[in-house]
C-alpha atoms as a PDB file:
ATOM      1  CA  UNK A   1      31.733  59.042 -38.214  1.00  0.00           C
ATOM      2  CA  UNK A   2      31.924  55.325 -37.347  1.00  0.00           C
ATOM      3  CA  UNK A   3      29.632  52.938 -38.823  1.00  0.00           C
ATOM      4  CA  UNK A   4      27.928  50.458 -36.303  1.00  0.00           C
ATOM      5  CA  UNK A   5      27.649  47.172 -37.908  1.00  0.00           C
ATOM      6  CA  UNK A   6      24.594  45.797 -37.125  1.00  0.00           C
ATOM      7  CA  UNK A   7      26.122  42.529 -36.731  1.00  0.00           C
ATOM      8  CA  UNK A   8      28.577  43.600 -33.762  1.00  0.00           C
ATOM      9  CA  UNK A   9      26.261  43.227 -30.431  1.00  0.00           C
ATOM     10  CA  UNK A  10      29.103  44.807 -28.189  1.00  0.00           C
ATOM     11  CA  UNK A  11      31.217  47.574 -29.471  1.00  0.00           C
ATOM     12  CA  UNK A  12      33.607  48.573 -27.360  1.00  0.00           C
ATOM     13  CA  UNK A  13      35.700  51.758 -28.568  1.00  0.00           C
ATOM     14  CA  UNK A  14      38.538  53.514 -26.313  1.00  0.00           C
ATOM     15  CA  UNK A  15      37.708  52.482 -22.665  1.00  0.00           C
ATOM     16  CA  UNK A  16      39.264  53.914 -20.016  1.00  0.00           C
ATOM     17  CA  UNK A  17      38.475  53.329 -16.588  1.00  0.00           C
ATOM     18  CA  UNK A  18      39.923  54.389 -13.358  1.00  0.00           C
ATOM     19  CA  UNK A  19      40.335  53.524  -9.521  1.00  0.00           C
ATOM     20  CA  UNK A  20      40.510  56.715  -8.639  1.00  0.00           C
ATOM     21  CA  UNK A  21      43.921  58.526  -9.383  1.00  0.00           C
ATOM     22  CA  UNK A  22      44.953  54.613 -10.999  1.00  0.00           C
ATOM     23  CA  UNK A  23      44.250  54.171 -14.188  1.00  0.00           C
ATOM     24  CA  UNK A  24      42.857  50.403 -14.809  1.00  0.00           C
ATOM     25  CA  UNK A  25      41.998  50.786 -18.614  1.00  0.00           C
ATOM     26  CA  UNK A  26      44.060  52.372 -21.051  1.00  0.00           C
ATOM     27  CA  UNK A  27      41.743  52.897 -24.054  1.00  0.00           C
ATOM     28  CA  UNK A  28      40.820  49.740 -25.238  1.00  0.00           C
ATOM     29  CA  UNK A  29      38.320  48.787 -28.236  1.00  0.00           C
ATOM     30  CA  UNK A  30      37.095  45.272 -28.923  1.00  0.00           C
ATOM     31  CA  UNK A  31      34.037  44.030 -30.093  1.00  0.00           C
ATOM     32  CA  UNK A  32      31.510  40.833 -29.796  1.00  0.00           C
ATOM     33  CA  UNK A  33      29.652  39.642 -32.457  1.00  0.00           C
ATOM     34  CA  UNK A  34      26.571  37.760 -32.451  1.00  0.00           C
ATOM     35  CA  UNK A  35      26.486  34.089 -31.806  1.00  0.00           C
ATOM     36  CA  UNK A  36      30.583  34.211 -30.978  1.00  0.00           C
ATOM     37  CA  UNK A  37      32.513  33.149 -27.817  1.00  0.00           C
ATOM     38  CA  UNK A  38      35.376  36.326 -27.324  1.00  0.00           C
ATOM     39  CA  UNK A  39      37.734  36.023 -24.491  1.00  0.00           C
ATOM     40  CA  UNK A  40      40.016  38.465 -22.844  1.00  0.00           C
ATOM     41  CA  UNK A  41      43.243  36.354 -21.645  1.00  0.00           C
ATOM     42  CA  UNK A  42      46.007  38.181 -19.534  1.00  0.00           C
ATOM     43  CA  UNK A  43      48.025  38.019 -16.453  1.00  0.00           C
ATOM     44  CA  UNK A  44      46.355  39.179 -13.227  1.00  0.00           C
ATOM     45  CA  UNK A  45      45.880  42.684 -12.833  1.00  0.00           C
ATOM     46  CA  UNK A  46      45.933  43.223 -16.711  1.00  0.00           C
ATOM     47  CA  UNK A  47      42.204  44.571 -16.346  1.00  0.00           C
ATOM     48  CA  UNK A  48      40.222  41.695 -17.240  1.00  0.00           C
ATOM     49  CA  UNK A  49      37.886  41.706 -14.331  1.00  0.00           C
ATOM     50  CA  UNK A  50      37.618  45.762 -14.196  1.00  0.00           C
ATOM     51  CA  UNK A  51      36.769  45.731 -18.147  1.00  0.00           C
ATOM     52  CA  UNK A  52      33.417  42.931 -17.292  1.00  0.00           C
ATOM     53  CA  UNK A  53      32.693  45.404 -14.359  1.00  0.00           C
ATOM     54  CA  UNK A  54      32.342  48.092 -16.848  1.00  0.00           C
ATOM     55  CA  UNK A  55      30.248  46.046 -19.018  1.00  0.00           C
ATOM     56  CA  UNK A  56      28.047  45.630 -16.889  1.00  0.00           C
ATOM     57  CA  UNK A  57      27.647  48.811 -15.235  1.00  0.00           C
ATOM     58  CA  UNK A  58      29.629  48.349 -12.115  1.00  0.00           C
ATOM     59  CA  UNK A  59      32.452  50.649 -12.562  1.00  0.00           C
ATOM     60  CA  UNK A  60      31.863  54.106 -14.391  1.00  0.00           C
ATOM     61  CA  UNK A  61      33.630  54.772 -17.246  1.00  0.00           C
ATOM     62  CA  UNK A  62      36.017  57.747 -17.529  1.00  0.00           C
ATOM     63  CA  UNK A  63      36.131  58.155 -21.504  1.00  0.00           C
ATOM     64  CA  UNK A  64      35.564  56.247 -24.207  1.00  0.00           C
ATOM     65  CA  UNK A  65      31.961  54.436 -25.315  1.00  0.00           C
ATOM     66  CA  UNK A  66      30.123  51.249 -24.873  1.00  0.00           C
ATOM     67  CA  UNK A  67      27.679  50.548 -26.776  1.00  0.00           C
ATOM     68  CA  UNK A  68      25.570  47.313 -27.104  1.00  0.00           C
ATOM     69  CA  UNK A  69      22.903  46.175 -30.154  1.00  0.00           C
ATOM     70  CA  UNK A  70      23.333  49.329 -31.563  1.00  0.00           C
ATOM     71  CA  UNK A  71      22.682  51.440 -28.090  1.00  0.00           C
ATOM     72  CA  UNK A  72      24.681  53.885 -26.186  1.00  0.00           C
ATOM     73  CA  UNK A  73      25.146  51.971 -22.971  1.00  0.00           C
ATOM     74  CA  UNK A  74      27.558  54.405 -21.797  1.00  0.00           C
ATOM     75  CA  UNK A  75      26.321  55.563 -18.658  1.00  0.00           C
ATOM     76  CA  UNK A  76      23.385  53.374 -18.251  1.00  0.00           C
ATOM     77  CA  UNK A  77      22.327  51.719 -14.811  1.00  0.00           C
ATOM     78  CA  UNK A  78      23.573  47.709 -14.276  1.00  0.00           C
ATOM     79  CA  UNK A  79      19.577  46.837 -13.928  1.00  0.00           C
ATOM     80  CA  UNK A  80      18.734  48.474 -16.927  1.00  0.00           C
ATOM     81  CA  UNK A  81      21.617  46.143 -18.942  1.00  0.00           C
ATOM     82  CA  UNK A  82      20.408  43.361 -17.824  1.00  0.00           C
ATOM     83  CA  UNK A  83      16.896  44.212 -19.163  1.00  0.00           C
ATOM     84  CA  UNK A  84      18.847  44.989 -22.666  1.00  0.00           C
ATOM     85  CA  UNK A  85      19.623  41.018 -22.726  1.00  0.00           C
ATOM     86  CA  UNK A  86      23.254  41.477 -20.527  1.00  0.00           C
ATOM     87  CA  UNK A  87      23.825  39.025 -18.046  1.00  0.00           C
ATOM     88  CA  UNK A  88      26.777  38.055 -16.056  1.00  0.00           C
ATOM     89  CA  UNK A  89      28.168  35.564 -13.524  1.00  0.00           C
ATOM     90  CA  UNK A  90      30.756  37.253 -12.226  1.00  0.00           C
ATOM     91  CA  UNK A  91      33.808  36.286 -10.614  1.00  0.00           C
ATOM     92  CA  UNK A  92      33.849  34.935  -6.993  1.00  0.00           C
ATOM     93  CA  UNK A  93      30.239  33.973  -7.973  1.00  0.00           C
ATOM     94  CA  UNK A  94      27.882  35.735  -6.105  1.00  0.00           C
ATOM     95  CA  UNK A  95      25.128  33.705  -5.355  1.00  0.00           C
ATOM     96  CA  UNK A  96      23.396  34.131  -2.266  1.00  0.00           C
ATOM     97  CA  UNK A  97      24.013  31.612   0.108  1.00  0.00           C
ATOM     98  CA  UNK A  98      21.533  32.105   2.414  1.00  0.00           C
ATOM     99  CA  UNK A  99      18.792  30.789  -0.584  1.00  0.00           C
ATOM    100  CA  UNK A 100      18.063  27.835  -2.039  1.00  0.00           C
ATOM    101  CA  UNK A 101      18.615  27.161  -5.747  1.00  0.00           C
ATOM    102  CA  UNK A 102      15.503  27.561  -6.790  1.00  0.00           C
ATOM    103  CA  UNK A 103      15.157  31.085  -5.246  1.00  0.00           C
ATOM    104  CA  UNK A 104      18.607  31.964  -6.765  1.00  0.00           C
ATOM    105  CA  UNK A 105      16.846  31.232  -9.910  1.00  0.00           C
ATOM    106  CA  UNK A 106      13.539  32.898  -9.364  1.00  0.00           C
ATOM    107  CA  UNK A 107      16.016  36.116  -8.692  1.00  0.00           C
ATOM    108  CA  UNK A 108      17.585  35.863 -11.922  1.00  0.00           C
ATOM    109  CA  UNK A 109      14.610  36.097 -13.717  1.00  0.00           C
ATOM    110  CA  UNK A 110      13.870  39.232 -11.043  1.00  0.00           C
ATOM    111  CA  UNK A 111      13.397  41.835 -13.842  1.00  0.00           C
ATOM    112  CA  UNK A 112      11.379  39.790 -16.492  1.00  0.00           C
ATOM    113  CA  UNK A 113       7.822  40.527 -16.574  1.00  0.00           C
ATOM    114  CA  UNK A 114       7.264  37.111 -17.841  1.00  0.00           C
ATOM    115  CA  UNK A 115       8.661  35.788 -14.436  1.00  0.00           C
ATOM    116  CA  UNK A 116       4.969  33.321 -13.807  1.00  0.00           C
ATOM    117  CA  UNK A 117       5.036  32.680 -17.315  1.00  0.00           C
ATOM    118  CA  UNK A 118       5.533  29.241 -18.978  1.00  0.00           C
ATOM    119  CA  UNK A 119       8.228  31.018 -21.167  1.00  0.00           C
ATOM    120  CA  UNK A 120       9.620  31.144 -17.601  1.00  0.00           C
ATOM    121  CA  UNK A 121       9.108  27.866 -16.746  1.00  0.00           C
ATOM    122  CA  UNK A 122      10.981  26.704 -19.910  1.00  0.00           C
ATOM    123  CA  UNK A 123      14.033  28.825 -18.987  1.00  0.00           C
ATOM    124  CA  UNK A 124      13.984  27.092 -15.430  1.00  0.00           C
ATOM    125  CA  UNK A 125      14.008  23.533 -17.200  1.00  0.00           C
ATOM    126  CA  UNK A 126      16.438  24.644 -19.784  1.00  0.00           C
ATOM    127  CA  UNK A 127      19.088  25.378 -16.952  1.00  0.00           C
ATOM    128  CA  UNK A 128      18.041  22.335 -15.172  1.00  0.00           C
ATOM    129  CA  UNK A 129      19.202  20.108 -17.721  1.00  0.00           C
ATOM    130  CA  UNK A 130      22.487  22.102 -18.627  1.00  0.00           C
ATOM    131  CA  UNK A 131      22.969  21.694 -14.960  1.00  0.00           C
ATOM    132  CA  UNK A 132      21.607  18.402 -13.542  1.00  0.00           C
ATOM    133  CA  UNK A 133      23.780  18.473 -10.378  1.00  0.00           C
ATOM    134  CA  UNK A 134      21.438  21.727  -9.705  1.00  0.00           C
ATOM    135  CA  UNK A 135      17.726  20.107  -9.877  1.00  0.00           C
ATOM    136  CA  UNK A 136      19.156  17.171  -6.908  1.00  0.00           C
ATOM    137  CA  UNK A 137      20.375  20.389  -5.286  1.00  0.00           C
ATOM    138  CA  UNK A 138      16.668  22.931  -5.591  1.00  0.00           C
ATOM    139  CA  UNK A 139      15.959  22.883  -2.381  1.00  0.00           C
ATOM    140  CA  UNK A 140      19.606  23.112  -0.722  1.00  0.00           C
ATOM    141  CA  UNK A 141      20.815  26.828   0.184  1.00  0.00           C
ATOM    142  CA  UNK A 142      23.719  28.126  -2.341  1.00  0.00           C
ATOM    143  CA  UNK A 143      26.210  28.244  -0.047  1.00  0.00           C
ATOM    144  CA  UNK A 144      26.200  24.841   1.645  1.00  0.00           C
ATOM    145  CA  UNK A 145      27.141  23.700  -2.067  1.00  0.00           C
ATOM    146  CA  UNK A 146      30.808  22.800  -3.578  1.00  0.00           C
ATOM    147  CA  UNK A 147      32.692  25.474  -5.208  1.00  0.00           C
ATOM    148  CA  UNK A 148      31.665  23.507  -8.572  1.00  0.00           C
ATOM    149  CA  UNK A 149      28.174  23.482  -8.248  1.00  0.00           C
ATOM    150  CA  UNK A 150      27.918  27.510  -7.059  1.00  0.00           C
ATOM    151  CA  UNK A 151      29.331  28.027 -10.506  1.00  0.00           C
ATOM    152  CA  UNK A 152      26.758  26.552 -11.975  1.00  0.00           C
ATOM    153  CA  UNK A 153      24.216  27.898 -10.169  1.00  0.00           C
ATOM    154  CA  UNK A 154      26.179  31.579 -11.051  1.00  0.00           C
ATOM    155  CA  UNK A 155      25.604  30.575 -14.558  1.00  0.00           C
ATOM    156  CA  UNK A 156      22.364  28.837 -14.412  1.00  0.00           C
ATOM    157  CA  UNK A 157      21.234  32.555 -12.328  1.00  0.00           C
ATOM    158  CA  UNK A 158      22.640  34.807 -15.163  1.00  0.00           C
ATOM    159  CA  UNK A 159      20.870  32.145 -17.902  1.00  0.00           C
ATOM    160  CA  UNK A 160      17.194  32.714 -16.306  1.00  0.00           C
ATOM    161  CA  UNK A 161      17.648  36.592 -17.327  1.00  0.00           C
ATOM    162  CA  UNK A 162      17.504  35.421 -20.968  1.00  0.00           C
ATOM    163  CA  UNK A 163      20.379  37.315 -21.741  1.00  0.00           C
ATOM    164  CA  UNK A 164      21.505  37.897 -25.341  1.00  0.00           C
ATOM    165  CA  UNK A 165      25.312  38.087 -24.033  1.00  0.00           C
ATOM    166  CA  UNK A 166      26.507  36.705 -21.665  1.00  0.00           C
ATOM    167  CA  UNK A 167      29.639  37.868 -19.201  1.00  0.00           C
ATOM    168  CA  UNK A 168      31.378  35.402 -17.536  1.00  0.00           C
ATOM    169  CA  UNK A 169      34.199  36.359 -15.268  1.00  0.00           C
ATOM    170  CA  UNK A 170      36.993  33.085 -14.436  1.00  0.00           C
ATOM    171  CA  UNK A 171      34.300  30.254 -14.135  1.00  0.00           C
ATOM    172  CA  UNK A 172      36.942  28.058 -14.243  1.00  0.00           C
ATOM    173  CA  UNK A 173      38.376  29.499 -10.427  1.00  0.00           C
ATOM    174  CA  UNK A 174      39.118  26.977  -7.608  1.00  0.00           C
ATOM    175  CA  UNK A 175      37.826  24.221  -9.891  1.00  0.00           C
ATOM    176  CA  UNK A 176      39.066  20.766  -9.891  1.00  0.00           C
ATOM    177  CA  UNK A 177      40.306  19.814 -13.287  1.00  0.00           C
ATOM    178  CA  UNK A 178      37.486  17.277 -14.292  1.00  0.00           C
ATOM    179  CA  UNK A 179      34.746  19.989 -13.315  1.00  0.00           C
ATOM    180  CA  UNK A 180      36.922  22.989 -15.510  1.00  0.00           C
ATOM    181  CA  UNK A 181      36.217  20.542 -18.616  1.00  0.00           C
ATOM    182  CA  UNK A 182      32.772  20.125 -17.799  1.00  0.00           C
ATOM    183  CA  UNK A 183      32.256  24.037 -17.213  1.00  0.00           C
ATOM    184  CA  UNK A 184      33.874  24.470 -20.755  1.00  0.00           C
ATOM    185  CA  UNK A 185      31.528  22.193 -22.455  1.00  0.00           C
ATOM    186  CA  UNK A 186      28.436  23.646 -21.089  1.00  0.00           C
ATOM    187  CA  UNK A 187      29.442  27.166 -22.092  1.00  0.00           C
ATOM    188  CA  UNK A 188      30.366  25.736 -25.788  1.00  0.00           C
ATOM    189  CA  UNK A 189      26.925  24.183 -25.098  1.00  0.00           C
ATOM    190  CA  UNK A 190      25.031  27.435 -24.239  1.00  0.00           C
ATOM    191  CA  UNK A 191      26.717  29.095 -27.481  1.00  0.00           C
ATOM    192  CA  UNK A 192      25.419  26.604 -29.445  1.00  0.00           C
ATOM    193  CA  UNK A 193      22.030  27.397 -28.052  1.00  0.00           C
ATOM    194  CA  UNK A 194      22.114  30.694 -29.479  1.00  0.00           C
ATOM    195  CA  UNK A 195      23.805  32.645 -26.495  1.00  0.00           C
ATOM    196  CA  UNK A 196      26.623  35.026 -27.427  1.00  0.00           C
ATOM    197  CA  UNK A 197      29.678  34.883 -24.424  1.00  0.00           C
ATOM    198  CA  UNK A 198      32.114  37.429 -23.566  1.00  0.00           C
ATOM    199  CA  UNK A 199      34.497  35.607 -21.428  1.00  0.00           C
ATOM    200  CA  UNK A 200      37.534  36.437 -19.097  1.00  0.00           C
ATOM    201  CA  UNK A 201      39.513  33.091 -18.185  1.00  0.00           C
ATOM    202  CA  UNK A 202      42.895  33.018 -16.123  1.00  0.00           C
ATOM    203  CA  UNK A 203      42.976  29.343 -17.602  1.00  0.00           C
ATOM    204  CA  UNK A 204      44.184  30.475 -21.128  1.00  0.00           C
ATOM    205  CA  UNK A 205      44.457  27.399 -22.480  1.00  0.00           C
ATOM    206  CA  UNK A 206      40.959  26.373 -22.284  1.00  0.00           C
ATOM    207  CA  UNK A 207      39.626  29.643 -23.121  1.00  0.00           C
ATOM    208  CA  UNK A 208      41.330  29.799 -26.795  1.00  0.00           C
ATOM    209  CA  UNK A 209      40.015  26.427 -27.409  1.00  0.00           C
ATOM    210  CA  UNK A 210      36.187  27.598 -27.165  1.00  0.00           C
ATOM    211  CA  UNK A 211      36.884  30.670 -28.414  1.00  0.00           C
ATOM    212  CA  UNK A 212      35.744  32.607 -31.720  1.00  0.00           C
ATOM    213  CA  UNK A 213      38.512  35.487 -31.387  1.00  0.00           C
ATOM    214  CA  UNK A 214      40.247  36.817 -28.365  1.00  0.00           C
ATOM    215  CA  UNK A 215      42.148  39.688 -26.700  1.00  0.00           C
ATOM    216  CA  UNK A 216      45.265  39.651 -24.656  1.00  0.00           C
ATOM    217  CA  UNK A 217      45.350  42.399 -22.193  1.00  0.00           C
ATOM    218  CA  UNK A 218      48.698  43.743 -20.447  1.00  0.00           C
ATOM    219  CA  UNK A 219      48.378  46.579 -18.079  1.00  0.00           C
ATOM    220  CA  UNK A 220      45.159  47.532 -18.924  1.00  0.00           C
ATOM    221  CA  UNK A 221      45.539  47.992 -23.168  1.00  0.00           C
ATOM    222  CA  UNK A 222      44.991  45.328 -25.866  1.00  0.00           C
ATOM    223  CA  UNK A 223      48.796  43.849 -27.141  1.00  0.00           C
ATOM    224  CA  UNK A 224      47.261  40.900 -29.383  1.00  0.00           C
ATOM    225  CA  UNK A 225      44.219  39.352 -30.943  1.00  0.00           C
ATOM    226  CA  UNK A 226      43.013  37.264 -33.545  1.00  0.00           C
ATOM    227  CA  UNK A 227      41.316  34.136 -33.712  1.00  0.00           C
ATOM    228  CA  UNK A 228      41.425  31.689 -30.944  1.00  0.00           C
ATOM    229  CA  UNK A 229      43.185  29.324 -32.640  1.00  0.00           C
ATOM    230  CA  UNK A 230      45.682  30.998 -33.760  1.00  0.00           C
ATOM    231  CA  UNK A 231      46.523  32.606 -30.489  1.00  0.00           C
ATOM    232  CA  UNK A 232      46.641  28.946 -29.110  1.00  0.00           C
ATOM    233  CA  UNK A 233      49.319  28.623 -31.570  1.00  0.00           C
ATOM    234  CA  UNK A 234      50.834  31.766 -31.555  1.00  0.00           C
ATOM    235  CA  UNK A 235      54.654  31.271 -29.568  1.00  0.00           C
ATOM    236  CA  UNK A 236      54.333  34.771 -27.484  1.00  0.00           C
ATOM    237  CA  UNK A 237      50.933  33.878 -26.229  1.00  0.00           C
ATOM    238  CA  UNK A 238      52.345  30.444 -25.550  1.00  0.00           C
ATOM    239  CA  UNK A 239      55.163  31.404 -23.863  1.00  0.00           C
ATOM    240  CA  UNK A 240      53.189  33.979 -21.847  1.00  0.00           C
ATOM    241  CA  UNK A 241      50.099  32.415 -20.763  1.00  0.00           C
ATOM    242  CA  UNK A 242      50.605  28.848 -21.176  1.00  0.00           C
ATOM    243  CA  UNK A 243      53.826  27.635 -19.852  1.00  0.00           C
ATOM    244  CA  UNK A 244      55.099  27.330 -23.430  1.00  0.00           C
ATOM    245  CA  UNK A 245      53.574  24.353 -24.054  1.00  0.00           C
END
């Protein structure tokens, strides 16, 4: 019988997942540890998005386990995760864009009992000075915003859950190049803060450079992984994912 480590927070072990007849995941197993950054790096349609779907309860899972601080997460509801301490911003960003920041916020912190709390109130300054761009925008709705700042705000949302992991699916998408580096430096940031990040990135380059270990995914099973680094150096990830350079 496997041994959970009580280290590993995620424990992933032979996913598969299907759109209907189509199967998106072939079996995979990965794990996140506490306090890293993982990655999953592939082409599109490799399965990134569909595996952070299945983390967080989105898409059902056909076989195989999930399992996260120790806990059978299996078949559990997406609300319930996010009480465990998972949060996501997922990709496309989600915000609504009919609210104002602040009440994009105030739902991300929708499930905490704490919500009126100053524990609360912390959380909202924390994310206010990760993202200052957001406290000049609390009163404006979401989606009268750049592309830039709804990230942050899709971040800053997912960060007022208090999450223990966090899932972040392409933040870097649509981005201009000087807001991609800043985007990267406040999720190194929000590691650093204690925050463990599993991230999918179509920007491989920058991904690897953050990251503790990654995955490559290719057609929906896991050909490669090792640390970051390495895989930044490694000539078949190079040649693959970033234009051999």
């Amino acid at each position: 019988m496997t041994r959970w480590r009580s280290e590993v927070l995620l424990e992933v072990k032979d996913l598969q997942v299907f759109y209907g007849r189509i199967q998106a995941i072939r079996g995979i197993s990965f794990s996140v540890a506490e306090g890293e950054i993982v990655t999953l790096i592939g082409a599109n349609g490799a399965g990134k998005t569909t595996t952070m779907k299945t983390m967080s309860g989105v898409r059902p899972v056909a076989a195989g386990s999930v399992r996260f601080d120790g806990k059978d997460i299996t078949k559990m509801a997406s609300h319930k995760r996010v009480e465990l301490g998972i949060g996501q911003a997922p990709e496309g960003r989600g915000i609504f864009p009919g609210m104002t920041v602040r009440e994009n916020l105030d739902m991300g912190m929708y499930l905490r009992k704490d919500r009126k709390s100053g524990a609360a109130a912390a959380d909202l300054e924390r994310v206010l000075i990760l993202f200052p761009r957001l406290r000049e925008r609390i009163n404006q709705a979401g989606g009268s915003m750049s592309g830039g700042e709804q990230q942050m705000l899709a971040i800053a949302r997912a960060l007022m859950g208090r999450p223990r992991l966090l899932l972040l699916d392409e933040p870097s998408m649509g981005l201009a190049p000087m807001l991609i580096n800043q985007i990267f430096r406040i999720i190194s940031e929000i590691n650093a803060q204690g925050t463990t990040v599993l991230l999918v990135e179509q920007n491989a380059a920058k991904a690897l450079k953050i990251a503790t270990r990654a995955y490559v995914l290719e057609s929906g099973e896991i050909v490669k992984t090792g640390k970051g680094s390495d895989l930044l150096n490694d000539s078949a990830v190079r040649d693959a994912y970033l234009g051999g350079k």
